[in-house]
C-alpha atoms as a PDB file:
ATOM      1  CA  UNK A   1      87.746  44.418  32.836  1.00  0.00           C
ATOM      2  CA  UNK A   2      87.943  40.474  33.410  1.00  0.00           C
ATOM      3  CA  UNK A   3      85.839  40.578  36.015  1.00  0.00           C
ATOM      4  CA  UNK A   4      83.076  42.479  33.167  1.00  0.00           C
ATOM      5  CA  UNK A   5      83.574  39.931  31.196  1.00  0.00           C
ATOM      6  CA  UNK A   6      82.422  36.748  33.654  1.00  0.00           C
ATOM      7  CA  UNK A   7      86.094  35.520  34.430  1.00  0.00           C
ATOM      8  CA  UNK A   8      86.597  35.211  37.828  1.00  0.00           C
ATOM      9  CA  UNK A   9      90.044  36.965  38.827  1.00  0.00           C
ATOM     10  CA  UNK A  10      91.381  38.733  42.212  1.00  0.00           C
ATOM     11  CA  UNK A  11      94.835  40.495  42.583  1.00  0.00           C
ATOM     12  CA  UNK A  12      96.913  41.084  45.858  1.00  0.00           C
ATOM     13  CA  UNK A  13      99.241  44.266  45.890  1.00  0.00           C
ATOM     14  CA  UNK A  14     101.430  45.186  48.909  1.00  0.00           C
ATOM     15  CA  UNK A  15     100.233  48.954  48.918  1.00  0.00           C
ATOM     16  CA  UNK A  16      96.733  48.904  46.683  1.00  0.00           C
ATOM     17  CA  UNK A  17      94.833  46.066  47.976  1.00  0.00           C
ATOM     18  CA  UNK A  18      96.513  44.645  51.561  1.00  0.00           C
ATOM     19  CA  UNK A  19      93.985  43.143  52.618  1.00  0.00           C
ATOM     20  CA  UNK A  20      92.936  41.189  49.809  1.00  0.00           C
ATOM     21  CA  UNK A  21      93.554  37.324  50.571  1.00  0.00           C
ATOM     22  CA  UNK A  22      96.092  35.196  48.567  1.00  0.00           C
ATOM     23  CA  UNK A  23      94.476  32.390  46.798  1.00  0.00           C
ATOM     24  CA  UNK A  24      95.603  29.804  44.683  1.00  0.00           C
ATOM     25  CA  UNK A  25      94.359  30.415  40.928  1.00  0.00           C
ATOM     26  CA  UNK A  26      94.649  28.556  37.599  1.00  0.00           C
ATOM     27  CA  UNK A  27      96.787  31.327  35.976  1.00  0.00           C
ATOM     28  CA  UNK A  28      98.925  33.717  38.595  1.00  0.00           C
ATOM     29  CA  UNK A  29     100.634  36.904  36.630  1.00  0.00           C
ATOM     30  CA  UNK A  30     103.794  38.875  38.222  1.00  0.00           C
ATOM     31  CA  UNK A  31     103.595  41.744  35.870  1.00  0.00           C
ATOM     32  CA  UNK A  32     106.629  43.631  36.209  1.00  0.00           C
ATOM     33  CA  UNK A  33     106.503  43.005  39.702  1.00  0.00           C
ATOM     34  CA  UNK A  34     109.729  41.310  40.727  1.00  0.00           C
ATOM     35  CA  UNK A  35     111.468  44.370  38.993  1.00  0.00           C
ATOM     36  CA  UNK A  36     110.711  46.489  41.614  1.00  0.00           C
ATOM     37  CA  UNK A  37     111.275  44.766  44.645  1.00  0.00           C
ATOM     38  CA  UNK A  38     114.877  46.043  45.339  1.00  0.00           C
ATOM     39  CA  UNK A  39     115.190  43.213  48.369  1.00  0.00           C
ATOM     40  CA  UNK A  40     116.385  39.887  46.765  1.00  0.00           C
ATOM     41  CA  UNK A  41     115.539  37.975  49.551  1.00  0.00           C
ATOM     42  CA  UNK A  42     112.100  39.814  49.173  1.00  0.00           C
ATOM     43  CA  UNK A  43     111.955  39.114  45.614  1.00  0.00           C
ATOM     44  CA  UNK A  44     113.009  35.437  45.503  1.00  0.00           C
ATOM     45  CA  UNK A  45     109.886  35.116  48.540  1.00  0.00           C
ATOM     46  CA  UNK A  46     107.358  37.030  45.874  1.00  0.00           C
ATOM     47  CA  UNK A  47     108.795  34.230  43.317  1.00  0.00           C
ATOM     48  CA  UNK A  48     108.597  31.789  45.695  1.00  0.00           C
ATOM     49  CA  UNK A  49     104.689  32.223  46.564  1.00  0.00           C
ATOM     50  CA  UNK A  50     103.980  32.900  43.295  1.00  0.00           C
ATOM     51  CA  UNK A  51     104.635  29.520  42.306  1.00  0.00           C
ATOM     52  CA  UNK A  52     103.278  28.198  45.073  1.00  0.00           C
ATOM     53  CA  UNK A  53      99.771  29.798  44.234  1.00  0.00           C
ATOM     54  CA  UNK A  54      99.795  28.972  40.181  1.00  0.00           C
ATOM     55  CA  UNK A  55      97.860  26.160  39.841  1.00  0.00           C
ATOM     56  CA  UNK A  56      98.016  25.596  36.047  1.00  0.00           C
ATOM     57  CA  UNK A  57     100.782  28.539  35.222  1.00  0.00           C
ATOM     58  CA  UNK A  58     102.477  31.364  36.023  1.00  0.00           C
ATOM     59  CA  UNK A  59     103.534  34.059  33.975  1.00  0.00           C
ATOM     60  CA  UNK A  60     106.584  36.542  35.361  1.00  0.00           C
ATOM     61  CA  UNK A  61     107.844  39.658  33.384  1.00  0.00           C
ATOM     62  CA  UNK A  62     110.141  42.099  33.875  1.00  0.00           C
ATOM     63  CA  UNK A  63     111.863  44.721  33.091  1.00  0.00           C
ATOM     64  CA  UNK A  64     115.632  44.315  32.417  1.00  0.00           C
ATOM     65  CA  UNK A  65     118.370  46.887  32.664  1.00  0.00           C
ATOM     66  CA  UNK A  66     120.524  48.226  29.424  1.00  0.00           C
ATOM     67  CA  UNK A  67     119.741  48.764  25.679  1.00  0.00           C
ATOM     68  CA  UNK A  68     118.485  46.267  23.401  1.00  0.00           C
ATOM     69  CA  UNK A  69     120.688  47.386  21.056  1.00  0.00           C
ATOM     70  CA  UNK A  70     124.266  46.438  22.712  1.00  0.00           C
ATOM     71  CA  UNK A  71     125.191  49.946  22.575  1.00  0.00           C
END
């Protein structure tokens, strides 16, 4: 869809797309990515070269564990 609307973009995924290249890029986005690595060491790497690669920012989410509700 970005890539439709002339902004250049790319994406890396472990299983999906291998043997796409890592770049660095203004904006890098770990969507609910660091979630599901169950390896911290693993995890804190992902983090690690995800900052490495964000040129201008870099945008992590996640999805935590429990109700929002305290209950």
């Amino acid at each position: 869809m970005l890539s439709d609307q002339g902004i250049i973009c790319n994406g890396w995924d472990p299983v999906y797309r291998p043997d796409t290249q890592k770049c660095p890029a203004d904006v890098v986005n770990l969507g609910f990515v660091l979630n599901v690595v169950e390896d911290l060491d693993e995890r804190t790497e992902a983090l690690k070269q995800a900052w490495q690669l964000a040129r201008r920012l870099l945008i992590v989410a996640a999805r935590g564990v429990g109700r929002l509700n305290g209950s």
